[in-house]
N, C-alpha and C. Protein backbone atom coordinates (compact mmCIF):
# COMPACT_ATOMS: atom_id res chain seq x y z
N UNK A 1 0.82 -1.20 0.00
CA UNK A 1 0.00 0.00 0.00
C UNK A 1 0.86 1.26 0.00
N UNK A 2 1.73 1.10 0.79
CA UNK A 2 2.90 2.31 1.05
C UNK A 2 3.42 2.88 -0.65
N UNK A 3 4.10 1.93 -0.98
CA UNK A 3 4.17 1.93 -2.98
C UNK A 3 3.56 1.87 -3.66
N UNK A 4 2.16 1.83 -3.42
CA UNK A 4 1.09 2.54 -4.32
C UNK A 4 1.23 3.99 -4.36
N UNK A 5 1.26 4.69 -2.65
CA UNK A 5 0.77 5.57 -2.09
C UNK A 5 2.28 7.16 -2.55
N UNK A 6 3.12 6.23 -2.91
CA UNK A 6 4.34 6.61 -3.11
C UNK A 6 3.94 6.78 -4.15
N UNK A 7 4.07 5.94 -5.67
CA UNK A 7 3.78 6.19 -7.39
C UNK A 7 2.74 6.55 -7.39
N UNK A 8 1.62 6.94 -6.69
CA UNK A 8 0.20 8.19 -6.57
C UNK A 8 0.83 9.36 -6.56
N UNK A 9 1.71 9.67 -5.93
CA UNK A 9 2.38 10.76 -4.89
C UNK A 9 2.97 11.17 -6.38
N UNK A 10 3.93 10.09 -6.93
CA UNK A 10 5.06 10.73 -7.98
C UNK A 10 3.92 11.40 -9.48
N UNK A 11 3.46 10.37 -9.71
CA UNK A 11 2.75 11.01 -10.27
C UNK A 11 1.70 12.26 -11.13
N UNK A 12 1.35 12.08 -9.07
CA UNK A 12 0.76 13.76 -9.38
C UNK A 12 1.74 15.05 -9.55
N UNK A 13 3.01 14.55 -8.89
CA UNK A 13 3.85 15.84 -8.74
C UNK A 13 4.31 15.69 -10.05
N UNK A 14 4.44 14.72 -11.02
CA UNK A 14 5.04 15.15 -12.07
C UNK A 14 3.84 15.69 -13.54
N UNK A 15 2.73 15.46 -13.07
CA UNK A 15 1.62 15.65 -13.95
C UNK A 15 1.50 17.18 -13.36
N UNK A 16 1.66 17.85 -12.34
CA UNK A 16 1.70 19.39 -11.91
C UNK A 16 2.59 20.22 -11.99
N UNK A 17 4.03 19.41 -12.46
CA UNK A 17 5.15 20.34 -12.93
C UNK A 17 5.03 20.57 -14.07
N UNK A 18 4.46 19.64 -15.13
CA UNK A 18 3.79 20.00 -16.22
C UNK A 18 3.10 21.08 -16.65
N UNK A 19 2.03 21.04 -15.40
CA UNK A 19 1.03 21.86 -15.84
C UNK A 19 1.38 23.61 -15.61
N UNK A 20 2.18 23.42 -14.26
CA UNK A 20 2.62 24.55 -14.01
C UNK A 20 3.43 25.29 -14.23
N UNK A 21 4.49 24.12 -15.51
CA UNK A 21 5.99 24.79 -15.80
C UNK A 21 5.36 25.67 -17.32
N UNK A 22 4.23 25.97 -17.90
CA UNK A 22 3.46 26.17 -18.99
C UNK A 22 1.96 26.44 -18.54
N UNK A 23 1.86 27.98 -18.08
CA UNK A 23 0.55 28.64 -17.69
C UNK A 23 0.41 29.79 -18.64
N UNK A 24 -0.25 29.83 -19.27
CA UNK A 24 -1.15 31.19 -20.00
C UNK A 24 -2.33 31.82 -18.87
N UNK A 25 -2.06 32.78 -18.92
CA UNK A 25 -2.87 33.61 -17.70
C UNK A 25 -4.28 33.69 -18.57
N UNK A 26 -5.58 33.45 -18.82
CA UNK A 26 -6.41 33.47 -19.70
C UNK A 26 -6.49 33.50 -21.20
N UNK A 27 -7.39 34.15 -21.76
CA UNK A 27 -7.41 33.57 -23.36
C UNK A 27 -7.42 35.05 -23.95
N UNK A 28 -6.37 35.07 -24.69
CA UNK A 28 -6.57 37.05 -25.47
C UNK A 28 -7.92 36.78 -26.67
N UNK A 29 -8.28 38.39 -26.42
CA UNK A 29 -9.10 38.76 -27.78
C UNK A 29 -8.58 38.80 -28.80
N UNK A 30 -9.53 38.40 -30.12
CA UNK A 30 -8.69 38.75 -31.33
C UNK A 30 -8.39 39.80 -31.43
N UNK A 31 -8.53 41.03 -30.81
CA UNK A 31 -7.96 42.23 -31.28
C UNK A 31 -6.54 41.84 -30.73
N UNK A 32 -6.57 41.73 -29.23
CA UNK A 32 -4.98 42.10 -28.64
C UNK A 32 -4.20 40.56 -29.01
N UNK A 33 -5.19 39.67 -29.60
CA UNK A 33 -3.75 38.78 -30.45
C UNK A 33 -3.06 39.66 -31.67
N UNK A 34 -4.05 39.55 -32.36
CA UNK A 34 -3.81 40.30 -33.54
C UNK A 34 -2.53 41.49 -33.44
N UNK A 35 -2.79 42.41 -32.37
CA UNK A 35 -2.20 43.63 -31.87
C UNK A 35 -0.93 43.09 -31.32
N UNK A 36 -0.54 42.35 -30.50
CA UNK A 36 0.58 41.44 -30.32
C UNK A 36 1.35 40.32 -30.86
N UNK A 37 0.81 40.24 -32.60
CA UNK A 37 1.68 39.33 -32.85
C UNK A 37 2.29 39.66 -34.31
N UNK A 38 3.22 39.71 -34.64
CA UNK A 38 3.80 40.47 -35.68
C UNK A 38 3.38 39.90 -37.00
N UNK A 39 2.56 38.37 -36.96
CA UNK A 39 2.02 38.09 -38.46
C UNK A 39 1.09 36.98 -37.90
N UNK A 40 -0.33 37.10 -38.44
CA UNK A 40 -1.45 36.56 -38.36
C UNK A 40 -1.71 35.84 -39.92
N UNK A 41 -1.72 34.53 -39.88
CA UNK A 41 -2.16 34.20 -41.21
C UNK A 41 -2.44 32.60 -41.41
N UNK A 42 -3.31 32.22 -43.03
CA UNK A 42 -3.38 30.74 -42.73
C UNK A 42 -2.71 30.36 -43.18
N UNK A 43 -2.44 28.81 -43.11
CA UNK A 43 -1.69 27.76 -43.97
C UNK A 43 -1.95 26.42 -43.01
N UNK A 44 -1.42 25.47 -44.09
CA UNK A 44 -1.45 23.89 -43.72
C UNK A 44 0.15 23.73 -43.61
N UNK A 45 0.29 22.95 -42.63
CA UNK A 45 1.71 22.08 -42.42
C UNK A 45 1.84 21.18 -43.07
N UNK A 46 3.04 21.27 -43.52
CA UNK A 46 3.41 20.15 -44.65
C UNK A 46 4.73 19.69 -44.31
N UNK A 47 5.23 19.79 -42.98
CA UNK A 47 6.63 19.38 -42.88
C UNK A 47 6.48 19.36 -41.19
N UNK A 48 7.55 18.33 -40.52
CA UNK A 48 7.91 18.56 -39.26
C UNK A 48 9.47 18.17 -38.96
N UNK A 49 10.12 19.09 -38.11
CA UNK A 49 11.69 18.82 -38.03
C UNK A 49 11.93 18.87 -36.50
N UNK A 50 12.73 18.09 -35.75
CA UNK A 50 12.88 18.21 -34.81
C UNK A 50 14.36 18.55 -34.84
N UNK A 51 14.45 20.00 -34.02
CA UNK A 51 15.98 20.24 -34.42
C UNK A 51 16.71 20.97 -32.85
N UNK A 52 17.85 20.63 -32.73
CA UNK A 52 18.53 21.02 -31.16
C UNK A 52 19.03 22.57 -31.39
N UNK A 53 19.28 23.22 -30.53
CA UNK A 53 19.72 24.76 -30.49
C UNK A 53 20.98 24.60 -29.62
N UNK A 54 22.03 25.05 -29.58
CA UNK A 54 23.07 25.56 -28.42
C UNK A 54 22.70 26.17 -27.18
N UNK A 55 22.97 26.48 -26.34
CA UNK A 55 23.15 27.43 -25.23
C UNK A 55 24.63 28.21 -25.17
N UNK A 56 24.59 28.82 -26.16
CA UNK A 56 25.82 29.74 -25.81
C UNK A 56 26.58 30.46 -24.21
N UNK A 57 25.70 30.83 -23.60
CA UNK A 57 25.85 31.14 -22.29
C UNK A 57 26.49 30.35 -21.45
N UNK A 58 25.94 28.83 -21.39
CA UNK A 58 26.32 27.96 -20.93
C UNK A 58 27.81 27.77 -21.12
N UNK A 59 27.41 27.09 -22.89
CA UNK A 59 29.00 26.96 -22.87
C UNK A 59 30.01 27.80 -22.71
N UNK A 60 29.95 29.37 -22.95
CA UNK A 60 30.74 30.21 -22.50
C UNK A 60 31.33 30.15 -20.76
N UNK A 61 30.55 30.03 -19.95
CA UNK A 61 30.75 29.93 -18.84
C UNK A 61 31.65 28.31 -18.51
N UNK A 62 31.45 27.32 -19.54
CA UNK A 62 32.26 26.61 -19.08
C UNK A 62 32.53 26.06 -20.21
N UNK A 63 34.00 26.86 -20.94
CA UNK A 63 34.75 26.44 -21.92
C UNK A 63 35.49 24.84 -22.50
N UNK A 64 36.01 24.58 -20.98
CA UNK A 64 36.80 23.50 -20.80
C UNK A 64 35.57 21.97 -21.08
N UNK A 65 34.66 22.50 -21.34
CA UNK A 65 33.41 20.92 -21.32
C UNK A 65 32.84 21.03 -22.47
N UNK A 66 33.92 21.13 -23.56
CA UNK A 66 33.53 20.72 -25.24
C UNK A 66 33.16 19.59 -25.29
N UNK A 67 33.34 18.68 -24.72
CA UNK A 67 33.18 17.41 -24.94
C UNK A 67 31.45 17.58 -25.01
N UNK A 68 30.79 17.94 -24.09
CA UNK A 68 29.56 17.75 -23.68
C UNK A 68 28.48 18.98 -23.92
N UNK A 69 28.94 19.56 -25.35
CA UNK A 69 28.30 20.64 -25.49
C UNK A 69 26.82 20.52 -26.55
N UNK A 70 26.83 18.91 -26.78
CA UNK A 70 25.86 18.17 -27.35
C UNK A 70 24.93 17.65 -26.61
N UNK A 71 25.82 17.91 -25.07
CA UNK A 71 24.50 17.35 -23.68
C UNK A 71 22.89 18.08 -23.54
N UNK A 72 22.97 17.41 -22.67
CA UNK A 72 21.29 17.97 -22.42
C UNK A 72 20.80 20.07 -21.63
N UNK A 73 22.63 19.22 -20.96
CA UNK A 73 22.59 21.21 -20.44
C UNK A 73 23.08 22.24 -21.29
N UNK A 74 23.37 21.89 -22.70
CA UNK A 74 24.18 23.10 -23.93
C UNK A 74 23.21 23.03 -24.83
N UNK A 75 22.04 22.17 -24.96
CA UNK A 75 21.15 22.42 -25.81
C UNK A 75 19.44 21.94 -25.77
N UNK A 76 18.62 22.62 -26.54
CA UNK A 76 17.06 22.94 -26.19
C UNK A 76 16.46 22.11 -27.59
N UNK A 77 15.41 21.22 -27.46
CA UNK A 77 15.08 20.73 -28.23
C UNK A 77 13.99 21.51 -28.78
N UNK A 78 14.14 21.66 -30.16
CA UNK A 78 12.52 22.26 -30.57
C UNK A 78 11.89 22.26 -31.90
N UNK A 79 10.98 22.15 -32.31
CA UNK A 79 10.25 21.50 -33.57
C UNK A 79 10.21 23.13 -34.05
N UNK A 80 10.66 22.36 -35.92
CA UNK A 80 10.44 23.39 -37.11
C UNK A 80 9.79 22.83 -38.07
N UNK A 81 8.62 23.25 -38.33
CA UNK A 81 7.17 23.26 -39.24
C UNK A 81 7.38 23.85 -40.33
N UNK A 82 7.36 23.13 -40.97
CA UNK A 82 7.40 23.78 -42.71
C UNK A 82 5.39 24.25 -42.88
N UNK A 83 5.17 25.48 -43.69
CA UNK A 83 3.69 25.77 -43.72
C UNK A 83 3.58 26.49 -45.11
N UNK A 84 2.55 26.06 -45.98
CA UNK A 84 2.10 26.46 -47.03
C UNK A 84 1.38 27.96 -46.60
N UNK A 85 1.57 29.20 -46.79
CA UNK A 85 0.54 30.05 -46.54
C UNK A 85 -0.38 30.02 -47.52
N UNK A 86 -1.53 30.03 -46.86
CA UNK A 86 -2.64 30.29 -47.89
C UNK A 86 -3.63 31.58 -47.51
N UNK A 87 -3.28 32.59 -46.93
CA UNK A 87 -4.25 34.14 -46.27
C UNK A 87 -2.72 34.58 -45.36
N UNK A 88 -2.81 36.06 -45.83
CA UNK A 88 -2.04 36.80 -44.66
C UNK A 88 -3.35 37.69 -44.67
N UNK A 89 -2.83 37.96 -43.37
CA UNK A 89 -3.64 38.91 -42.34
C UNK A 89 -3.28 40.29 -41.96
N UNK A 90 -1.82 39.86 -41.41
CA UNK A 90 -0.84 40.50 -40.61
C UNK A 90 0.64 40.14 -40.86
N UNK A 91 1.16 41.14 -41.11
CA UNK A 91 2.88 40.76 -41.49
C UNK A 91 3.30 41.14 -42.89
N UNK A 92 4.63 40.78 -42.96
CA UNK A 92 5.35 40.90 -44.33
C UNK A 92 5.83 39.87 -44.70
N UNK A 93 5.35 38.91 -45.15
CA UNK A 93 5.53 37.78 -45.74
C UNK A 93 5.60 37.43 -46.55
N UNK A 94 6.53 37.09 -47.68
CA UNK A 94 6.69 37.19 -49.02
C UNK A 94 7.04 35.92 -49.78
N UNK A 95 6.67 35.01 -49.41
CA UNK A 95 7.12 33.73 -49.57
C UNK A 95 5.59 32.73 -49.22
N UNK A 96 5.42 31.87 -50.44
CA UNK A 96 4.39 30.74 -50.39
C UNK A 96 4.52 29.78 -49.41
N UNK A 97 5.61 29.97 -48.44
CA UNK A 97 6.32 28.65 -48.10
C UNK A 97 7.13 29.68 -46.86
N UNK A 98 6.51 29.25 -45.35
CA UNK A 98 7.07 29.72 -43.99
C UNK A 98 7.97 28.59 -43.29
N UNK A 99 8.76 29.12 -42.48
CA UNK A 99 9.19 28.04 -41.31
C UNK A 99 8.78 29.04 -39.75
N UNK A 100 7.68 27.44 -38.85
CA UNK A 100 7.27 28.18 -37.76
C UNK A 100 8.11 26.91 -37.02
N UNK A 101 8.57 27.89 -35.60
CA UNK A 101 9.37 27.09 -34.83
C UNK A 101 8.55 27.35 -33.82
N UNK A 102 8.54 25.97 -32.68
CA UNK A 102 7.66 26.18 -31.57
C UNK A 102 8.56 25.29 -30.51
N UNK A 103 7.93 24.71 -29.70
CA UNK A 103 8.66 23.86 -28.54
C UNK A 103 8.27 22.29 -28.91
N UNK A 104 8.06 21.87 -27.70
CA UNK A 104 7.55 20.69 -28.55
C UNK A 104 6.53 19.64 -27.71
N UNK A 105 5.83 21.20 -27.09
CA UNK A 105 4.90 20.61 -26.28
C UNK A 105 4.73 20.39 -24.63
N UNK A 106 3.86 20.48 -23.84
CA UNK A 106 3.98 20.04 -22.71
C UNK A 106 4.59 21.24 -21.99
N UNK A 107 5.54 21.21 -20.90
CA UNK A 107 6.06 22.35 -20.24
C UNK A 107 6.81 23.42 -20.84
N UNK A 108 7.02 22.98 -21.96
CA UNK A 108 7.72 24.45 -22.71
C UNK A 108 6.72 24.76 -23.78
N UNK A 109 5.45 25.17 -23.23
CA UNK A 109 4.68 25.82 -24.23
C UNK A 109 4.46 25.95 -25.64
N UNK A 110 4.86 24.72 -26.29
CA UNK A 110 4.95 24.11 -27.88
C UNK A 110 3.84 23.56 -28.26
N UNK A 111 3.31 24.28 -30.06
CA UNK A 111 1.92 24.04 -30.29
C UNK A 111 2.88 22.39 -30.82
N UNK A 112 1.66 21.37 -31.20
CA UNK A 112 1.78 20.45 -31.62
C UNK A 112 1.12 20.37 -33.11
N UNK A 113 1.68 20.72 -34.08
CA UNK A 113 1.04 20.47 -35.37
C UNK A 113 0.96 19.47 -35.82
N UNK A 114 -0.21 19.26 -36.85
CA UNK A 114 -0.05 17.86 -37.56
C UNK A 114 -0.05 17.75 -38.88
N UNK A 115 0.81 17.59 -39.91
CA UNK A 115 0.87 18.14 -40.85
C UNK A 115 -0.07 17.43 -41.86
N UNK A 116 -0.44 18.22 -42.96
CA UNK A 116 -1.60 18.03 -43.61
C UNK A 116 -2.84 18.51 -43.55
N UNK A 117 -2.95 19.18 -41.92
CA UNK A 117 -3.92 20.24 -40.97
C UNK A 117 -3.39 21.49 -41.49
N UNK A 118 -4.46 22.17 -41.82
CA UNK A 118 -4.87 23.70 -41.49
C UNK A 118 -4.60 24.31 -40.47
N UNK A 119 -4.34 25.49 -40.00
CA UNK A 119 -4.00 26.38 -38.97
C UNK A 119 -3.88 27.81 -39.33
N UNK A 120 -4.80 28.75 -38.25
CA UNK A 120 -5.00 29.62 -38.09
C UNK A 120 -3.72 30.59 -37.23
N UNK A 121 -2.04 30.64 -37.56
CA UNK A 121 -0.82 30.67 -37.05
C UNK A 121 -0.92 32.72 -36.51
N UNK A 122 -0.90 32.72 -35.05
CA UNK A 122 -0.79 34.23 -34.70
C UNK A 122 0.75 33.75 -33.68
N UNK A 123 2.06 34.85 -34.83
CA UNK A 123 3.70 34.55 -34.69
C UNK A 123 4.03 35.77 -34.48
N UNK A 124 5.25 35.36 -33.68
CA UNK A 124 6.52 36.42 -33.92
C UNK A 124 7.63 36.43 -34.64
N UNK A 125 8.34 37.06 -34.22
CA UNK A 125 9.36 37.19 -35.56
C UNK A 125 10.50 36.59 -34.88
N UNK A 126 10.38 36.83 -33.51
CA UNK A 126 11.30 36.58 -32.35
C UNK A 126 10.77 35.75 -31.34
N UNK A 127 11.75 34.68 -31.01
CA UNK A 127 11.16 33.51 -30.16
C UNK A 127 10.50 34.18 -28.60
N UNK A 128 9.47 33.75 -29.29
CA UNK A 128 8.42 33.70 -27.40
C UNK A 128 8.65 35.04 -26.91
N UNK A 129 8.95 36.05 -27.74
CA UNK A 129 9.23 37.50 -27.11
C UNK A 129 9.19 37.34 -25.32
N UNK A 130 10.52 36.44 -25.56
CA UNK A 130 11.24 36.15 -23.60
C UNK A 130 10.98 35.59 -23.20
N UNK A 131 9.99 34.77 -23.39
CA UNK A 131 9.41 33.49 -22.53
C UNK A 131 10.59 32.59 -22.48
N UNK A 132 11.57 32.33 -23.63
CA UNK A 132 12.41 31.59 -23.73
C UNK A 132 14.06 31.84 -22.94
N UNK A 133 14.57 31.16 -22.74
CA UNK A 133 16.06 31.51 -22.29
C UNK A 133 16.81 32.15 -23.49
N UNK A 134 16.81 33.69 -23.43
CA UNK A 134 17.53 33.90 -24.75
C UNK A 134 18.74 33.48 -25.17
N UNK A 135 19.68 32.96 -24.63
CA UNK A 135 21.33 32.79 -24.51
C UNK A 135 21.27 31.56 -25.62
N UNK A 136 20.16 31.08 -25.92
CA UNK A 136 20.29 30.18 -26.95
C UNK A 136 20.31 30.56 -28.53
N UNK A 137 20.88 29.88 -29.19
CA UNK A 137 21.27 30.48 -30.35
C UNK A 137 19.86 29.56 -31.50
N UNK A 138 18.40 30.65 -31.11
CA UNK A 138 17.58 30.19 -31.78
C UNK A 138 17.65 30.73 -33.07
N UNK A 139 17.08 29.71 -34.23
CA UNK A 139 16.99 30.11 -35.85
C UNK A 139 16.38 31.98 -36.19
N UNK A 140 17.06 32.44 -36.54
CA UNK A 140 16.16 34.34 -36.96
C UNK A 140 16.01 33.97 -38.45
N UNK A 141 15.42 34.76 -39.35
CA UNK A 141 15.84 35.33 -40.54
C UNK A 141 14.03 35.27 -41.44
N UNK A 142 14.09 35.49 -42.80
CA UNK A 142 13.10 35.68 -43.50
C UNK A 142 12.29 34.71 -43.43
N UNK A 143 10.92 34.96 -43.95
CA UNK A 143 10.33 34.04 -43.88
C UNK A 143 10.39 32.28 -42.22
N UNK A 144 10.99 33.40 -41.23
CA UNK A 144 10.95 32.20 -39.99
C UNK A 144 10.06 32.97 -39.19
N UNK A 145 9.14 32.17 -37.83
CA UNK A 145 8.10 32.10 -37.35
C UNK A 145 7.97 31.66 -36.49
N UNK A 146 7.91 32.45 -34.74
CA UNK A 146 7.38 31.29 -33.62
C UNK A 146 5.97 31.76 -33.49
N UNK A 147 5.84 30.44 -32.75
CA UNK A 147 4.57 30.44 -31.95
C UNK A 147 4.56 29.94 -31.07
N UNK A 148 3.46 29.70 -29.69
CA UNK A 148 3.32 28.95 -28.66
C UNK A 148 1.92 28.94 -28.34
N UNK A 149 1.47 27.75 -27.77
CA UNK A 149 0.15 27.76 -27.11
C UNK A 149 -0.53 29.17 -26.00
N UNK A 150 0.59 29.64 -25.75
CA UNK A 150 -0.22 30.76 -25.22
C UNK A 150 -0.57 32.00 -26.57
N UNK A 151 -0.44 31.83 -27.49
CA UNK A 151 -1.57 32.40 -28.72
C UNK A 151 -2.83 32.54 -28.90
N UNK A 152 -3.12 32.88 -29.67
CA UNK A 152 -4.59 32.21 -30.22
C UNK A 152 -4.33 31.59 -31.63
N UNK A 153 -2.98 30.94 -31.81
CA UNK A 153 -2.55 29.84 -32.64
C UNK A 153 -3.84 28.71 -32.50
N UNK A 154 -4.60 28.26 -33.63
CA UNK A 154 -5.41 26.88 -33.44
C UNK A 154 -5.48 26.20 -34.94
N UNK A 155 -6.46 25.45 -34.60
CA UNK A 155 -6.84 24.67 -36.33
C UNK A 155 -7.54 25.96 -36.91
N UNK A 156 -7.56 25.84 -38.50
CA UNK A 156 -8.18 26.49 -38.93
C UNK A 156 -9.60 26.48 -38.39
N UNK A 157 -10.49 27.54 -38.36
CA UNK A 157 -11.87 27.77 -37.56
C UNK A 157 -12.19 29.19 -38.87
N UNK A 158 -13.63 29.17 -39.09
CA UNK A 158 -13.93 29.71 -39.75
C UNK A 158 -14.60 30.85 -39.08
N UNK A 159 -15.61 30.57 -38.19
CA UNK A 159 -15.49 31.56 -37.29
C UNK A 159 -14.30 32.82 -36.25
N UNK A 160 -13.16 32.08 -36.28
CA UNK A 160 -11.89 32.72 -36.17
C UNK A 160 -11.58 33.68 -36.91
N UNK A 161 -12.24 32.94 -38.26
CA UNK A 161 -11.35 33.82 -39.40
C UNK A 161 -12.31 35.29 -39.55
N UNK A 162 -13.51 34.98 -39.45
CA UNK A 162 -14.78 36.16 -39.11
C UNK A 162 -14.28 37.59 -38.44
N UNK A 163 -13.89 37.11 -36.75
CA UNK A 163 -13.65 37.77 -35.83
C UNK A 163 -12.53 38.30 -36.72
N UNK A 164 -11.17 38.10 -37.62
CA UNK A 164 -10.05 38.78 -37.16
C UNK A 164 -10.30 39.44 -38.79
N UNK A 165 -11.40 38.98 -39.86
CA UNK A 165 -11.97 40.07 -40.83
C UNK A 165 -12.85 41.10 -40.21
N UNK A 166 -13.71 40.76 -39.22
CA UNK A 166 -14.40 41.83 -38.40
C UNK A 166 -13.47 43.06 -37.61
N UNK A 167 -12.28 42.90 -37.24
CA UNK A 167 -11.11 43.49 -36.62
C UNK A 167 -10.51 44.25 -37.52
N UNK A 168 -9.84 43.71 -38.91
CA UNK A 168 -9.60 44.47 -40.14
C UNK A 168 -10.65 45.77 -40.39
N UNK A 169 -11.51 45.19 -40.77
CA UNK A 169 -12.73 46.69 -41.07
C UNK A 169 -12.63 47.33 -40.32
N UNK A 170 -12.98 47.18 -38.95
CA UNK A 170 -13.10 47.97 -37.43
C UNK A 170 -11.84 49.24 -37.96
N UNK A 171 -10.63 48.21 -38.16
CA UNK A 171 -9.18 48.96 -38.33
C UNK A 171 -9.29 50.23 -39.12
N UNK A 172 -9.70 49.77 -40.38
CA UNK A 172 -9.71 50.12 -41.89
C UNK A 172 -10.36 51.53 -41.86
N UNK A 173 -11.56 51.54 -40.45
CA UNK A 173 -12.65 52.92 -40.71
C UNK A 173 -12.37 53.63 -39.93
């Protein structure tokens, strides 16, 4: 009973570090997504990459441990989504063809795409504007894209798409 009472115990504490290491404080309006995210637009996923980042910081601080700069403490795992755009909204996007980088789920706030799905993608240009440990040497440049579940990143929704044409006009007059 004691080692039941124990793997009950582990359990929950590890199903609540989960939950708690990845909190969005409520759900934004489409205006203040829209207003906070540097490109709003659709497309389907057509690609998934799982790719490692450095920690520069790290290894700076400890030169002498090249050996282990492939370890778990010099680098951050995180998924890159290849996406067909099909609607911009928001942004300068000039290319048929995006890369959105996210986490990869669970406590580091990573959407989970599935490719061949539609998605309604509200990004930055810059990872997690700080949510993230910056010292890592995440992907920048044209046509690249984060996101995270604390968005209003979802499947395509047609009603979604309503609200953030209803927001445009609002803009427009």
């Amino acid at each position: 009973m004691r080692c039941l009472k124990t793997i009950l115990t582990l359990l929950i504490l590890t199903i609540s570090i989960d939950v708690v290491a990845c909190s969005c404080i409520g759900s934004s309006t489409v205006d203040k997504a829209i207003k906070g995210s540097d490109a709003v637009l659709v497309g389907t996923a057509i690609s998934k990459e799982i790719i490692k980042v450095k920690d520069f910081e790290a290894m700076r601080l400890s030169p002498n441990d090249s050996l282990n700069f492939d370890g778990i403490f010099y680098t951050s795992t995180i998924a890159k989504y290849k996406f067909v755009v099909e609607a911009i909204y928001k942004g300068n996007i000039k290319s048929d063809t995006i890369e959105v980088f996210t986490g990869l789920g669970g406590g580091d706030c990573g959407n989970r795409f599935k490719t061949g799905l539609q998605y309604i993608l509200y990004a930055d240009k810059e990872t997690y504007k700080g949510q993230l440990n910056n010292n890592y040497d995440y992907p920048k440049g044209r046509n690249q894209l984060w996101t995270n579940i604390c968005t209003r990143t979802r499947q395509f929704d047609k009603s979604e798409i309503d609200e953030i044409e209803k927001y445009r006009k609002k803009k427009n007059n």
